[in-house]
PDB file of N, CA and C in Angstrom:
ATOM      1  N   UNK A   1       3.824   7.613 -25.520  1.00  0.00           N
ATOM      2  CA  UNK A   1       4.096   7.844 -24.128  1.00  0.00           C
ATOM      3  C   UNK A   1       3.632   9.234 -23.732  1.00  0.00           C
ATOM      4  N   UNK A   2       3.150   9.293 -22.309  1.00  0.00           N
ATOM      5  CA  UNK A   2       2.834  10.656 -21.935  1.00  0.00           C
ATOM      6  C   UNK A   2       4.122  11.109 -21.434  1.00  0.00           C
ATOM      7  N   UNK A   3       3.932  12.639 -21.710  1.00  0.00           N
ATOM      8  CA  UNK A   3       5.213  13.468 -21.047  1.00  0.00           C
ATOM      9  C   UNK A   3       4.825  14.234 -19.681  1.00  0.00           C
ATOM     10  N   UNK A   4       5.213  14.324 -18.758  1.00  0.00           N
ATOM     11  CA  UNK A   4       5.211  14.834 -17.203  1.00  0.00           C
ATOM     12  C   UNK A   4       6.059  15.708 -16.821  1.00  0.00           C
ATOM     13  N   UNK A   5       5.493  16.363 -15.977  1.00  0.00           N
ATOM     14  CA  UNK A   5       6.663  17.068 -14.974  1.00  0.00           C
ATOM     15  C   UNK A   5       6.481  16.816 -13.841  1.00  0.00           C
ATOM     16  N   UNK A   6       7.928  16.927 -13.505  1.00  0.00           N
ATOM     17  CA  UNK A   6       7.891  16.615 -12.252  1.00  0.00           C
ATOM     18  C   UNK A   6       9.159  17.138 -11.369  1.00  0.00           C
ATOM     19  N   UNK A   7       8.695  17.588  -9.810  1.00  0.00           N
ATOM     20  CA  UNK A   7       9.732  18.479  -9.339  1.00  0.00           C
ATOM     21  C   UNK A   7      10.354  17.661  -8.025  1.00  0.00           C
ATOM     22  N   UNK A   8      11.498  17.568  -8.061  1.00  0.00           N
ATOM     23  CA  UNK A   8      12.463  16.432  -7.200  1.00  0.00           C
ATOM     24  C   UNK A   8      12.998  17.333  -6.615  1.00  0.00           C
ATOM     25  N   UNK A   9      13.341  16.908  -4.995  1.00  0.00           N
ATOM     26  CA  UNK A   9      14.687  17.223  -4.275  1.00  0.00           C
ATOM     27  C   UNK A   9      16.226  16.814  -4.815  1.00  0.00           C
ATOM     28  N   UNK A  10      16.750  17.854  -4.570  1.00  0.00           N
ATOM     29  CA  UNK A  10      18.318  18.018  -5.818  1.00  0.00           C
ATOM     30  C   UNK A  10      19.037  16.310  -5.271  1.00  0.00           C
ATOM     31  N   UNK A  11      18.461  15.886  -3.994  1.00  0.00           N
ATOM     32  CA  UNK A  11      19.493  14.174  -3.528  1.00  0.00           C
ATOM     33  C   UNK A  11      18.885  13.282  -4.253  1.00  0.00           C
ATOM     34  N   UNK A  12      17.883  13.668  -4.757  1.00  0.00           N
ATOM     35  CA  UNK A  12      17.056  12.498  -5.875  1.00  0.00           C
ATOM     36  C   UNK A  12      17.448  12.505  -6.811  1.00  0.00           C
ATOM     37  N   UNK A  13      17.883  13.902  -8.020  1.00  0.00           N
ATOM     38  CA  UNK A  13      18.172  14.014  -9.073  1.00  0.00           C
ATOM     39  C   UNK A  13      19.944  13.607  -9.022  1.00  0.00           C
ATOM     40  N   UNK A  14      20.719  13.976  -7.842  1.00  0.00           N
ATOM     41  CA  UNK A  14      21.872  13.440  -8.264  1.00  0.00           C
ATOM     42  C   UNK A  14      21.823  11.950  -8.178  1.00  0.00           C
ATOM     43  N   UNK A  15      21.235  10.991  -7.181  1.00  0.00           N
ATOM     44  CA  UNK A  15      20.977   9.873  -7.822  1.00  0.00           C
ATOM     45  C   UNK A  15      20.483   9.173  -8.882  1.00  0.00           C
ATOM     46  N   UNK A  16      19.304   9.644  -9.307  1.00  0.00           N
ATOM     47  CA  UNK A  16      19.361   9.607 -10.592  1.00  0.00           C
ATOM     48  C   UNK A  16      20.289   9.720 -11.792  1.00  0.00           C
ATOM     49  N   UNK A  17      21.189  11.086 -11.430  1.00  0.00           N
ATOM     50  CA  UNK A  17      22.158  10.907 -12.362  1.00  0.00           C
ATOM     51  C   UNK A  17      22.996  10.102 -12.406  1.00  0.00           C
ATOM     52  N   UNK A  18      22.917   9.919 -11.490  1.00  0.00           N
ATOM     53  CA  UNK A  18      24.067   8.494 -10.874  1.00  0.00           C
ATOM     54  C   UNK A  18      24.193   7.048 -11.180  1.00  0.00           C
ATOM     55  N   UNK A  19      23.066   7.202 -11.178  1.00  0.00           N
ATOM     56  CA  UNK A  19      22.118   5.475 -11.737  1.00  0.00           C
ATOM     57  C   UNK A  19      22.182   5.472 -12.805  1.00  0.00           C
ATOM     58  N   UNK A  20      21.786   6.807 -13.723  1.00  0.00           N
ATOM     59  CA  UNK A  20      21.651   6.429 -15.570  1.00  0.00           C
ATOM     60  C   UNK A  20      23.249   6.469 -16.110  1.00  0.00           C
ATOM     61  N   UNK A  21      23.892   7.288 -14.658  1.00  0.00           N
ATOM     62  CA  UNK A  21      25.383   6.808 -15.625  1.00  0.00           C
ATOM     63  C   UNK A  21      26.473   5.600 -15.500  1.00  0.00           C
ATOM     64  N   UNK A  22      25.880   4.750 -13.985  1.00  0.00           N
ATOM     65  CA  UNK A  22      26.300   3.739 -13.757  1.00  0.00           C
ATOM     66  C   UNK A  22      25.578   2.918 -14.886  1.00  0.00           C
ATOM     67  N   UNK A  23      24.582   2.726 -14.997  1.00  0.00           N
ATOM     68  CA  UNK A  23      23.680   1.812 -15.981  1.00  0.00           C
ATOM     69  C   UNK A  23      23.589   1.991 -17.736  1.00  0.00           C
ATOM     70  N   UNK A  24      24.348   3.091 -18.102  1.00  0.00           N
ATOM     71  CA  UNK A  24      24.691   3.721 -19.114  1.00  0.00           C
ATOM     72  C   UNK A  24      22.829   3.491 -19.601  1.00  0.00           C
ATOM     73  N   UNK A  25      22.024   4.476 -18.984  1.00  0.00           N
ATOM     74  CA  UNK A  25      20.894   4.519 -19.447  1.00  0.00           C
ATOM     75  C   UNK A  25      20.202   5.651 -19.262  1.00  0.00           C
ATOM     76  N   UNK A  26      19.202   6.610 -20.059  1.00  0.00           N
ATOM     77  CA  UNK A  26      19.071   7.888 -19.658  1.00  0.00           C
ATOM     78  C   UNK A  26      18.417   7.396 -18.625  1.00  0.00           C
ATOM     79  N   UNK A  27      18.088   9.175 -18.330  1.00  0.00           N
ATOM     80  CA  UNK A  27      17.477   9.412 -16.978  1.00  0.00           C
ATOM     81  C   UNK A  27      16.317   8.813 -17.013  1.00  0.00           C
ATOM     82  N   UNK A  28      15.466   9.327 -18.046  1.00  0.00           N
ATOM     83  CA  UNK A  28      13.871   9.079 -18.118  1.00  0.00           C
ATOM     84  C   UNK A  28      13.488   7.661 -17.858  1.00  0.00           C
ATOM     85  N   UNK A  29      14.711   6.502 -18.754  1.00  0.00           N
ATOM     86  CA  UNK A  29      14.689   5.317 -18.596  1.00  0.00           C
ATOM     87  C   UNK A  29      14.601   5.247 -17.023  1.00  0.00           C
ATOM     88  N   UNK A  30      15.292   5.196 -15.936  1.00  0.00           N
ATOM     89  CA  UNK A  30      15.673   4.607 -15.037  1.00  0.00           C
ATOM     90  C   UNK A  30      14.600   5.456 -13.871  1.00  0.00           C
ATOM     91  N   UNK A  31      13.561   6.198 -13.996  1.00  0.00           N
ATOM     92  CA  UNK A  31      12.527   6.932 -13.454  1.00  0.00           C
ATOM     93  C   UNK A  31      11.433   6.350 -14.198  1.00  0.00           C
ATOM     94  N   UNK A  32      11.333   5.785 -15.224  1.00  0.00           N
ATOM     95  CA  UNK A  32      10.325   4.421 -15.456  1.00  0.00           C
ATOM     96  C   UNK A  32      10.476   3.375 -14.714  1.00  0.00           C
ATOM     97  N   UNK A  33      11.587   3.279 -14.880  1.00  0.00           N
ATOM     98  CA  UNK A  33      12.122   1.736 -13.938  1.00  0.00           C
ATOM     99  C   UNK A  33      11.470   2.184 -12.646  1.00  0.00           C
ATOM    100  N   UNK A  34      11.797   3.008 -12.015  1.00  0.00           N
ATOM    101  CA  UNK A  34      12.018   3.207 -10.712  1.00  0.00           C
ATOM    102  C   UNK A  34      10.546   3.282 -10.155  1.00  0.00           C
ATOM    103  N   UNK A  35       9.756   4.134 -11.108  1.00  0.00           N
ATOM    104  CA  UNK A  35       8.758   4.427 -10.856  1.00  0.00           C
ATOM    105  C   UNK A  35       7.918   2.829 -11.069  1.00  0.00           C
ATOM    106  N   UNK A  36       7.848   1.985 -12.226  1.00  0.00           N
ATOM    107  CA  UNK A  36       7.130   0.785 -11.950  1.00  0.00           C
ATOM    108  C   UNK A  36       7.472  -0.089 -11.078  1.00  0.00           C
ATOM    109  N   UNK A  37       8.733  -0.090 -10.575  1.00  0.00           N
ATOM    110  CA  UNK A  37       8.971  -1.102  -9.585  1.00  0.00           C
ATOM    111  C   UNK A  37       8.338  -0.130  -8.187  1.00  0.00           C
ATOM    112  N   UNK A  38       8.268   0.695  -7.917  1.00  0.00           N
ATOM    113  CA  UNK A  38       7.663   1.386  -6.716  1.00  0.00           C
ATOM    114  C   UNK A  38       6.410   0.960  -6.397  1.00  0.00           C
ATOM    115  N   UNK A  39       5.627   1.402  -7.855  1.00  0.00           N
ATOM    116  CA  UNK A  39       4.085   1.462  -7.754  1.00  0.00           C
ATOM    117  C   UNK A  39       4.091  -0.618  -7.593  1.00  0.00           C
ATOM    118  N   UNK A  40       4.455  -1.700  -8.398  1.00  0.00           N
ATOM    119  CA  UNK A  40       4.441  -2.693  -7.584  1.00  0.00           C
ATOM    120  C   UNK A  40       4.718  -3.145  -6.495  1.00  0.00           C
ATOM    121  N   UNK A  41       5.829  -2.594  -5.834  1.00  0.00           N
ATOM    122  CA  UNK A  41       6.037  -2.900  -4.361  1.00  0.00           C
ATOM    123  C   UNK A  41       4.761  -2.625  -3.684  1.00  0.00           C
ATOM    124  N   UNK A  42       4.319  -1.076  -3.881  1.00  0.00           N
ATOM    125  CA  UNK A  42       2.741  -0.824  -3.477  1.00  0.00           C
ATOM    126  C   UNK A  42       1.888  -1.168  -3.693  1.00  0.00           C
ATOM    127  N   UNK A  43       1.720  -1.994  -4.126  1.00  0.00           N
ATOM    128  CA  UNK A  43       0.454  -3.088  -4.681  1.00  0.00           C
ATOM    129  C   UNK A  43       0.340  -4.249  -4.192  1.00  0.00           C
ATOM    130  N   UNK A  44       1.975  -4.764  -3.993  1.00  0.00           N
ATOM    131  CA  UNK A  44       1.944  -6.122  -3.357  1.00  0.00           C
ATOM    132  C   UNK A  44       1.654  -5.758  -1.790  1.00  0.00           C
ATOM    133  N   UNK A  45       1.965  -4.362  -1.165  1.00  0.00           N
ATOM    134  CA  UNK A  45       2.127  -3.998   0.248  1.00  0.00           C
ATOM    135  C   UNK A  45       0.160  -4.331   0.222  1.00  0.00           C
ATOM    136  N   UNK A  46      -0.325  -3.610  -0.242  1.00  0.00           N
ATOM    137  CA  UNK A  46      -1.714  -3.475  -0.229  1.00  0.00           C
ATOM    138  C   UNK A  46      -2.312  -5.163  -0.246  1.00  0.00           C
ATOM    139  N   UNK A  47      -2.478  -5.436  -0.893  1.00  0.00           N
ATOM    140  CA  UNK A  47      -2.262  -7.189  -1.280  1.00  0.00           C
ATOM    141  C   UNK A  47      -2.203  -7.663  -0.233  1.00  0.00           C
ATOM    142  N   UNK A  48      -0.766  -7.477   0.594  1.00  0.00           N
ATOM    143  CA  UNK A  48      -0.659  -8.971   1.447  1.00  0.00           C
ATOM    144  C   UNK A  48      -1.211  -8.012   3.262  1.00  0.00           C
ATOM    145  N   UNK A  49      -1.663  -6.869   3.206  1.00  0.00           N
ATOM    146  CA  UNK A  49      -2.687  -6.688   4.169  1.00  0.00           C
ATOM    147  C   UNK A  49      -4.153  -7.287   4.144  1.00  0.00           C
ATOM    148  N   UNK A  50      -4.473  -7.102   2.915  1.00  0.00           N
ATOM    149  CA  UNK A  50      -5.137  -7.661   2.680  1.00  0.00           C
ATOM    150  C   UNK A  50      -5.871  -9.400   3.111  1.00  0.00           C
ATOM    151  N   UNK A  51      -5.075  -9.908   2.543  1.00  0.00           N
ATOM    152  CA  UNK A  51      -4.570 -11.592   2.551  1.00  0.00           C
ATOM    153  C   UNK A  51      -4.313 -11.759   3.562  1.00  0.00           C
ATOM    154  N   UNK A  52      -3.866 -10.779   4.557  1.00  0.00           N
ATOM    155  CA  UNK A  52      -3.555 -10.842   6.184  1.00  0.00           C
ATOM    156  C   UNK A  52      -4.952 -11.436   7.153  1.00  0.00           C
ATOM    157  N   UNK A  53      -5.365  -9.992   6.358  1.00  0.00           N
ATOM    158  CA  UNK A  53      -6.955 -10.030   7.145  1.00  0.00           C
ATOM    159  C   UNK A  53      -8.128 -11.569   6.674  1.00  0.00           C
ATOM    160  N   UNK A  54      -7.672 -11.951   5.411  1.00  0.00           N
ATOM    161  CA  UNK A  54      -8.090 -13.069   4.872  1.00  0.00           C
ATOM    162  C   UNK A  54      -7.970 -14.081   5.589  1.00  0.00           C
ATOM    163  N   UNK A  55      -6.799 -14.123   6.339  1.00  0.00           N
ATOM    164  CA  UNK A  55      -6.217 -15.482   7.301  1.00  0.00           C
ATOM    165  C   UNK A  55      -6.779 -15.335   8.456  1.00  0.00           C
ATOM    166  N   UNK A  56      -6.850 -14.020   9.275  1.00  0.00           N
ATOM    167  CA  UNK A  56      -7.722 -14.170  10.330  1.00  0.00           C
ATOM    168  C   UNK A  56      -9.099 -14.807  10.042  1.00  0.00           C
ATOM    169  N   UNK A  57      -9.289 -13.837   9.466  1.00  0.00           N
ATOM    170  CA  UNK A  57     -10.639 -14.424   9.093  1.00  0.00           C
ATOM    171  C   UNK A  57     -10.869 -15.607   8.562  1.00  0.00           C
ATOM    172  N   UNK A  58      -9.906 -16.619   8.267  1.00  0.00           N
ATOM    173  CA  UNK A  58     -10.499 -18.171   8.165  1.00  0.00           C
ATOM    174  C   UNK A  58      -9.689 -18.808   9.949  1.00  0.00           C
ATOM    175  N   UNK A  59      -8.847 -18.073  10.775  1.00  0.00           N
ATOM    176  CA  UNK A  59      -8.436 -18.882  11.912  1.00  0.00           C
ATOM    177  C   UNK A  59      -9.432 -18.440  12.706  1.00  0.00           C
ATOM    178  N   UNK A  60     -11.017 -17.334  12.010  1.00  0.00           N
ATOM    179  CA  UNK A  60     -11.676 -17.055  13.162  1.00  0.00           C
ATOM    180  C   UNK A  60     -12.802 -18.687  13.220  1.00  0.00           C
ATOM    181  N   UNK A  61     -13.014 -18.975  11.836  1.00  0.00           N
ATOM    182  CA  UNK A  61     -14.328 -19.807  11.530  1.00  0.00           C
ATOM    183  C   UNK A  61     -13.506 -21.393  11.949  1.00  0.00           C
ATOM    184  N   UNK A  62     -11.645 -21.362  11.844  1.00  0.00           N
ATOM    185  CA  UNK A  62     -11.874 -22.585  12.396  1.00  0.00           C
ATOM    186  C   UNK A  62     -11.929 -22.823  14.046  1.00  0.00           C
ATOM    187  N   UNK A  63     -11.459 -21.986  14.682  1.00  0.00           N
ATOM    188  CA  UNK A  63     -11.563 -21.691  15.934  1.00  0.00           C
ATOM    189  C   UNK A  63     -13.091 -21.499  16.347  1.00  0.00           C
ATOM    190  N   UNK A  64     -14.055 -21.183  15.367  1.00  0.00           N
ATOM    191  CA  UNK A  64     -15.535 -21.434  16.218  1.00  0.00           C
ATOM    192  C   UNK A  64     -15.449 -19.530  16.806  1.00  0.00           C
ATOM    193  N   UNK A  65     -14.619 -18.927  16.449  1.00  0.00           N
ATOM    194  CA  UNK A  65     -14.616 -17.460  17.594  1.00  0.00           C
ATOM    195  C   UNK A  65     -16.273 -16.831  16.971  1.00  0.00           C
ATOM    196  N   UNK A  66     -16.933 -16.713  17.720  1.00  0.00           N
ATOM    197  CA  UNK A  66     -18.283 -15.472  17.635  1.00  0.00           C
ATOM    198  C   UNK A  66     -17.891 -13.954  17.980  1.00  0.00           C
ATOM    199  N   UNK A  67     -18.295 -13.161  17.425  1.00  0.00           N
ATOM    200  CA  UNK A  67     -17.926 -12.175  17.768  1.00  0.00           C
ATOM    201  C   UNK A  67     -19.541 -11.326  17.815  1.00  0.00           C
ATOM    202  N   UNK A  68     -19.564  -9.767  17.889  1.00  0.00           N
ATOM    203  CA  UNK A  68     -20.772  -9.123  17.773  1.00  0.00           C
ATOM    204  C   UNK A  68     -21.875  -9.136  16.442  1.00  0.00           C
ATOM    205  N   UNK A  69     -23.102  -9.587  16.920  1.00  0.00           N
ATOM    206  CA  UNK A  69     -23.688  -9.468  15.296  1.00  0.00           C
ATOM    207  C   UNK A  69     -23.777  -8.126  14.894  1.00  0.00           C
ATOM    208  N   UNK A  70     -23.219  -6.833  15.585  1.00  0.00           N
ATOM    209  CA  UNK A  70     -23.896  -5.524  15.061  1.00  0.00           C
ATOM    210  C   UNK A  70     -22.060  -5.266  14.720  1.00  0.00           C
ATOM    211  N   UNK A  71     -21.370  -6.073  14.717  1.00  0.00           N
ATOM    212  CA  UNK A  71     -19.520  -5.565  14.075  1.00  0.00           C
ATOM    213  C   UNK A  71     -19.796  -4.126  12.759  1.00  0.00           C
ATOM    214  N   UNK A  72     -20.424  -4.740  12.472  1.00  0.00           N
ATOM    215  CA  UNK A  72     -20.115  -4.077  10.580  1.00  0.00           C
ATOM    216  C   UNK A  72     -20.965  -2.292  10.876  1.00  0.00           C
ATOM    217  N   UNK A  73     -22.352  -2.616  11.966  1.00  0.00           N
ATOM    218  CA  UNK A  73     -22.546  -1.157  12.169  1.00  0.00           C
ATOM    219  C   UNK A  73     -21.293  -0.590  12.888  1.00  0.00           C
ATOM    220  N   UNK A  74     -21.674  -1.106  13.961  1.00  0.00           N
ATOM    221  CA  UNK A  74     -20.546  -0.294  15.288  1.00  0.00           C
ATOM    222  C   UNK A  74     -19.286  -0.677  15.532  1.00  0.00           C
ATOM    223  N   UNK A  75     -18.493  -0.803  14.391  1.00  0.00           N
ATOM    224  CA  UNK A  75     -17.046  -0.995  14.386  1.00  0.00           C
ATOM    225  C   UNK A  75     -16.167   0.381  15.224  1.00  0.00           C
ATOM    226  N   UNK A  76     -16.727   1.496  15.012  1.00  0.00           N
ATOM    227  CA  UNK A  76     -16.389   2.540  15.482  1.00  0.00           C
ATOM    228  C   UNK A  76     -16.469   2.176  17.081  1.00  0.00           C
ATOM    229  N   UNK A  77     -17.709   1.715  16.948  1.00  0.00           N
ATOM    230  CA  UNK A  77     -17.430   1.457  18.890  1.00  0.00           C
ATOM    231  C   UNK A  77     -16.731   0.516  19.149  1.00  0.00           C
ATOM    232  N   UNK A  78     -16.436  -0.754  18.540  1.00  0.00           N
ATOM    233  CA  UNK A  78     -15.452  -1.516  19.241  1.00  0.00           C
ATOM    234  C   UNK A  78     -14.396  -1.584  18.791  1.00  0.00           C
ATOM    235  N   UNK A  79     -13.530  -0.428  18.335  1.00  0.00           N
ATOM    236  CA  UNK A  79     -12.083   0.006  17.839  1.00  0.00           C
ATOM    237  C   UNK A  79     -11.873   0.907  18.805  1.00  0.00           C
ATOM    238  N   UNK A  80     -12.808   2.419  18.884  1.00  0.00           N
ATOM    239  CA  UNK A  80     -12.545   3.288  19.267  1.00  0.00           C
ATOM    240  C   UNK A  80     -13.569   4.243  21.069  1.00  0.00           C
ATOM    241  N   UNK A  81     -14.139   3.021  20.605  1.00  0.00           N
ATOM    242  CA  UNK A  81     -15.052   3.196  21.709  1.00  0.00           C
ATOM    243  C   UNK A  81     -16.152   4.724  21.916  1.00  0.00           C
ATOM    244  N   UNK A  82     -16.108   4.846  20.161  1.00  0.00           N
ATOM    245  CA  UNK A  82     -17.579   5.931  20.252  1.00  0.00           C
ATOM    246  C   UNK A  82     -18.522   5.367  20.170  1.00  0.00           C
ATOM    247  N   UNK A  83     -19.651   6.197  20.206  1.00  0.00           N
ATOM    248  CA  UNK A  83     -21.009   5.670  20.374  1.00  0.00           C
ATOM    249  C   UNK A  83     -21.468   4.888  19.843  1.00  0.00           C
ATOM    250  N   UNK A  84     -22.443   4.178  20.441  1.00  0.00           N
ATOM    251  CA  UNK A  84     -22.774   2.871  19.360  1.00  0.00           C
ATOM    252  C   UNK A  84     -23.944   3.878  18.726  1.00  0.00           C
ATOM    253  N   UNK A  85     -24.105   2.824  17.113  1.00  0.00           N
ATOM    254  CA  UNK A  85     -25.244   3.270  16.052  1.00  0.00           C
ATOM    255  C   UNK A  85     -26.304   2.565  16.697  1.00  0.00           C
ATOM    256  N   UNK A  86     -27.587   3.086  16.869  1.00  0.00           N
ATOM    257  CA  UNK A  86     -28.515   2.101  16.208  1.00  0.00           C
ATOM    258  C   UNK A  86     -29.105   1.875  15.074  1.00  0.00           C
ATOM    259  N   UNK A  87     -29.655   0.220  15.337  1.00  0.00           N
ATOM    260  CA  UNK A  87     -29.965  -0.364  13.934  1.00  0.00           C
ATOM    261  C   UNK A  87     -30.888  -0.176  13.232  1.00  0.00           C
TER     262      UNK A  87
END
């Protein structure tokens, strides 16, 4: 295992202490825990934006919707309305 440091606000560390002594488990244990279940929540968050955009994008092709053939240059212009590129 790698060893780390790492610097917490003192309401984190008393929870922590809190948790490894409700759970009768050290600290380090329950800041693994904590820490892999985090980084998956963030993965699945990433994921189902993802998979979001996946679904439009098949209710665009059954709906027939056309959109601009120059999207992928000038996305900037039709989000934000700067200049268009040319091609």
């Amino acid at each position: 295992m790698l060893r780390t440091y790492l610097y917490i606000p003192e309401h984190l560390r008393e929870k922590i202490n809190h948790t490894a002594r409700n759970q009768k488990k050290s600290k380090a244990e329950i800041l693994r825990e904590a820490i892999k279940k985090g980084l998956e929540k963030m993965e699945e968050q990433n994921a189902s934006g993802a998979e979001a955009l996946l679904e439009i994008a098949e209710m665009a092709k059954k709906l027939k919707v056309k959109g601009p053939k120059d999207a992928s240059l000038n996305h900037d212009y039709y989000l934000w309305g700067l200049p268009k590129k040319k091609s």
